[in-house]
N, C-alpha and C. Protein backbone atom coordinates (compact mmCIF):
# COMPACT_ATOMS: atom_id res chain seq x y z
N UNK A 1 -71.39 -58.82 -31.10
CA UNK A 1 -72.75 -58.36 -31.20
C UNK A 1 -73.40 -58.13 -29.84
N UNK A 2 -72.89 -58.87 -28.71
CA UNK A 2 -73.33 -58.54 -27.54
C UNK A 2 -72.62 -58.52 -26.48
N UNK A 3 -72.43 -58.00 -25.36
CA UNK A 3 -71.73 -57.90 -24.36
C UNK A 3 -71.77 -58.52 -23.11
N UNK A 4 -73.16 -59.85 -22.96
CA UNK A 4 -72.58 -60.43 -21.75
C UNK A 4 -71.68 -61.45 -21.63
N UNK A 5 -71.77 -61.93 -20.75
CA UNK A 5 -70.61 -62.74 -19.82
C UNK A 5 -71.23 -64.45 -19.46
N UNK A 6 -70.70 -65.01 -20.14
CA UNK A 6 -69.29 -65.26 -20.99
C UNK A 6 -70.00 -64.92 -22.75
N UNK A 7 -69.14 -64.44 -23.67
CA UNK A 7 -68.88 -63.77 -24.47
C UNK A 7 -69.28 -65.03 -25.61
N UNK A 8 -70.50 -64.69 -26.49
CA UNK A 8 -71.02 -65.29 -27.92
C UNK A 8 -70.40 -66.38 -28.05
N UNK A 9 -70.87 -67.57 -28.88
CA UNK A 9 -69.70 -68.08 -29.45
C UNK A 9 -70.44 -68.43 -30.86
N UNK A 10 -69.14 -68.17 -31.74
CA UNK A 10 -68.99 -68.06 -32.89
C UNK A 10 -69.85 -68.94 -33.75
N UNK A 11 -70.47 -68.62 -34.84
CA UNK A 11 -71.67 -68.98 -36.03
C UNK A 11 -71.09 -70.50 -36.31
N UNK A 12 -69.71 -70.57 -35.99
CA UNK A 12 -68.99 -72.00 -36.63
C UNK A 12 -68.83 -72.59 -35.47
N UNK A 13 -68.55 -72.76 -34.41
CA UNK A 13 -68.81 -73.21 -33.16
C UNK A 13 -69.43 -74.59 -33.18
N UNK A 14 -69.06 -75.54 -32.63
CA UNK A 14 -70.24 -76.81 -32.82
C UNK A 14 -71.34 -76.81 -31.84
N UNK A 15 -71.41 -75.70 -30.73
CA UNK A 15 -72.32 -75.71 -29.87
C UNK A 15 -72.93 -74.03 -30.00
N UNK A 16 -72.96 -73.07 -31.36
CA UNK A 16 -72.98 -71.99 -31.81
C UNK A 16 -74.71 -71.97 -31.23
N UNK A 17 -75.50 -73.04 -31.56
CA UNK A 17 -76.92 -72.74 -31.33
C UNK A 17 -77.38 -72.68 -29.54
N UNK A 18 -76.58 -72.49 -28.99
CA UNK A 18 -76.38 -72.41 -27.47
C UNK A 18 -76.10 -70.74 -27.34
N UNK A 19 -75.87 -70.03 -28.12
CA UNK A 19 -75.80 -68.98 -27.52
C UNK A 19 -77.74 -68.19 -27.58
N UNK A 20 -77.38 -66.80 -26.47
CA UNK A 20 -78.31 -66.38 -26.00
C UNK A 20 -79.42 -65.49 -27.23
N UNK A 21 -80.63 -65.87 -27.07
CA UNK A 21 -81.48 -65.08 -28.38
C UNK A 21 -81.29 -63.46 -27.67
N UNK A 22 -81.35 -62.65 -28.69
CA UNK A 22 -81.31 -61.37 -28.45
C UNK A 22 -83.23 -61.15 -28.78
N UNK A 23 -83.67 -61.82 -29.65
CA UNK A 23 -85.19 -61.80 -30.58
C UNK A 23 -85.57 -63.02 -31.18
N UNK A 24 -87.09 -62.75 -31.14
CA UNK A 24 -87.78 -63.91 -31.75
C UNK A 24 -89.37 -63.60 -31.57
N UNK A 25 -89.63 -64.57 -33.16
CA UNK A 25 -91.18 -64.70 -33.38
C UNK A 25 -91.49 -65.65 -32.88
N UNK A 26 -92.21 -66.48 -31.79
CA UNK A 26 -92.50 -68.02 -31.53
C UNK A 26 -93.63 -67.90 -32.78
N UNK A 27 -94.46 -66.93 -33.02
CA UNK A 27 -95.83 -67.20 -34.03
C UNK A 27 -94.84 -67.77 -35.27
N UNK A 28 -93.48 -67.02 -35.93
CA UNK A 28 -93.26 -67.38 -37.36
C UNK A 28 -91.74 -68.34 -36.89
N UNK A 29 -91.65 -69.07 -36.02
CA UNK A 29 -90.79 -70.02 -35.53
C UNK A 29 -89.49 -69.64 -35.86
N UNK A 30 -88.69 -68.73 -35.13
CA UNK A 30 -87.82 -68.41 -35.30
C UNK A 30 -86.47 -67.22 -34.60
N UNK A 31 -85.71 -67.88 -33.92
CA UNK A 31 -84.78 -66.70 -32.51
C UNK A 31 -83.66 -66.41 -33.17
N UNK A 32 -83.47 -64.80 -33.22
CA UNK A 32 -82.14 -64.27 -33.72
C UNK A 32 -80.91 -64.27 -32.71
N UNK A 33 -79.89 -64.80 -32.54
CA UNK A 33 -79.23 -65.14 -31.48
C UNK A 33 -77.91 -64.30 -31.49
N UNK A 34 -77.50 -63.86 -30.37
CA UNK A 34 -76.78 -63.02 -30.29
C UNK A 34 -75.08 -63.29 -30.93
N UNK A 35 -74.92 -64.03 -31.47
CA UNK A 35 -74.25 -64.44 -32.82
C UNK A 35 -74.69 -63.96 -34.12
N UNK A 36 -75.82 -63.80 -34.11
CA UNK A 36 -75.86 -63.52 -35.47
C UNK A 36 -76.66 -64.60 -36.50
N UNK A 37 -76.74 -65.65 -35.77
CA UNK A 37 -77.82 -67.24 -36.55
C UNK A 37 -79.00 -66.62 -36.23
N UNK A 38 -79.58 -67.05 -37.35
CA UNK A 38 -81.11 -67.03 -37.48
C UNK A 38 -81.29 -68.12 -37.40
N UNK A 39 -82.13 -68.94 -35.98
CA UNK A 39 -82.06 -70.18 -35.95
C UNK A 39 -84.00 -70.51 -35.91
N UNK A 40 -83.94 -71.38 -36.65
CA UNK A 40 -85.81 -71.74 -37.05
C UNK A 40 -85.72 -72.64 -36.10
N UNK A 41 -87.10 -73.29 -35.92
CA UNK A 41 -88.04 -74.09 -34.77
C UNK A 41 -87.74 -75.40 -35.46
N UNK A 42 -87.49 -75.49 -36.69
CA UNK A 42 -87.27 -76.89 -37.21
C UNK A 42 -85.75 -77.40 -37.39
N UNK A 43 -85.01 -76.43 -36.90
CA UNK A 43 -83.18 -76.54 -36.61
C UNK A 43 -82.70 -76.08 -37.55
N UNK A 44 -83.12 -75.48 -38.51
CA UNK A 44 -82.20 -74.92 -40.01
C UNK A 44 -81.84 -73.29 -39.23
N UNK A 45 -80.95 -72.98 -39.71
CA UNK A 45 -79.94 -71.39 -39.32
C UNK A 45 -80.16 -70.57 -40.81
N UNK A 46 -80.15 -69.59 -40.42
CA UNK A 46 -79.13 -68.79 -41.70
C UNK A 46 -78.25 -68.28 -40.72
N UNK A 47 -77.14 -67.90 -41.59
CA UNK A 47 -75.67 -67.47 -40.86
C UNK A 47 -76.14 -66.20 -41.07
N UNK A 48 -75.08 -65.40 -40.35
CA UNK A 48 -74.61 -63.84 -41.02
C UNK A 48 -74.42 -63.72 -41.95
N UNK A 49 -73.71 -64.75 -42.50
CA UNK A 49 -73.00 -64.59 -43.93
C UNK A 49 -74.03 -64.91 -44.89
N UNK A 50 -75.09 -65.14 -44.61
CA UNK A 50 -76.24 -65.52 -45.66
C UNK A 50 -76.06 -66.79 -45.71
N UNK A 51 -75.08 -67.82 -45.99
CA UNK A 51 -75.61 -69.19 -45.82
C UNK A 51 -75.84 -69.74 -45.22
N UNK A 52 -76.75 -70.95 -45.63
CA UNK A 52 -77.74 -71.98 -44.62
C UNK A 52 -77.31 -73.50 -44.10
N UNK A 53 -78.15 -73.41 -43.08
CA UNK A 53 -77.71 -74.62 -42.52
C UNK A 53 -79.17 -75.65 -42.61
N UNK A 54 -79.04 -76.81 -43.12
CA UNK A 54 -80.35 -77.63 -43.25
C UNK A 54 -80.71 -78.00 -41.80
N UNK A 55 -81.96 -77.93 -41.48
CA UNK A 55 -82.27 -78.50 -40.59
C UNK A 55 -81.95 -79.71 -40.01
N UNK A 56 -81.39 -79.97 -38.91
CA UNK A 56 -80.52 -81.37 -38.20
C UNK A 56 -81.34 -81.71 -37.47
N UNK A 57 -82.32 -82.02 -37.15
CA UNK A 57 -83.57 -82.93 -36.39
C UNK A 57 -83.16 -84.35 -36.65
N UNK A 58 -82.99 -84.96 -35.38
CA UNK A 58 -83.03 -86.30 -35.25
C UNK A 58 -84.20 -87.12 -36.04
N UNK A 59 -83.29 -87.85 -36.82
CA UNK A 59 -84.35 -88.39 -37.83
C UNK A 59 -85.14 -89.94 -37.28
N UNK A 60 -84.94 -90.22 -36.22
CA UNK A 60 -85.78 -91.45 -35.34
C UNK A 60 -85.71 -91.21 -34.33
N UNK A 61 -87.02 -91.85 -33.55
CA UNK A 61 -87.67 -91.51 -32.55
C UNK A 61 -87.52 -93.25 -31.45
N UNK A 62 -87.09 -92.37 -30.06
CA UNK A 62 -87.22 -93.10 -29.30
C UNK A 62 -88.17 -94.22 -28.85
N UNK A 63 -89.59 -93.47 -29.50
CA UNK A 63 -90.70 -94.42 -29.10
C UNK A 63 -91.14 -94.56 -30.67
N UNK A 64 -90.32 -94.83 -31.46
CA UNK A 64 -91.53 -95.11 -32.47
C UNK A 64 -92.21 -96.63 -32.25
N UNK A 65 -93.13 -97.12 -32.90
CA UNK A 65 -93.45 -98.12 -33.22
C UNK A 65 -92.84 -99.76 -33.25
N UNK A 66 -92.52 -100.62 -32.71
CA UNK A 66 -91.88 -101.18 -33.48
C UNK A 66 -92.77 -102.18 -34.29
C-alpha cells in the first residue's frame, strides 16, 4: 500500500500498529495506516479484511488509588 523505507508491516504483525498513518480524523478518533488498519484512539482496529480487533488498553493504572 505504500512505498517507504523500511516497507509496512503486515495487519498480523505483533507490532502492525507501529506502522506509518497515511490519514486521520483526530475530531472522529481515528488513523488509517499504511497497512491497511483502521486503528481508533481507544486501540480497537478494523483490518482490511473487515475484522476487528477489541480495544487492548491497559486495564490498570499506575497511579490508581490505593
Amino acid at each position: 500500500m505504500c512505498d517507504h523505507t523500511p516497507t509496512y508491516l503486515p495487519e498480523n504483525a505483533p507490532d502492525a500498529d507501529a506502522a506509518r498513518a497515511v490519514a486521520a480524523c483526530h475530531q472522529q478518533g481515528w488513523s488509517l495506516l499504511c497497512n491497511g488498519v483502521l486503528l481508533f484512539e481507544d486501540t480497537g482496529e478494523l483490518l482490511p479484511d473487515g475484522r476487528t480487533v477489541e480495544p487492548h488498553r491497559p486495564t490498570s493504572s499506575l497511579y490508581a488509588a490505593a
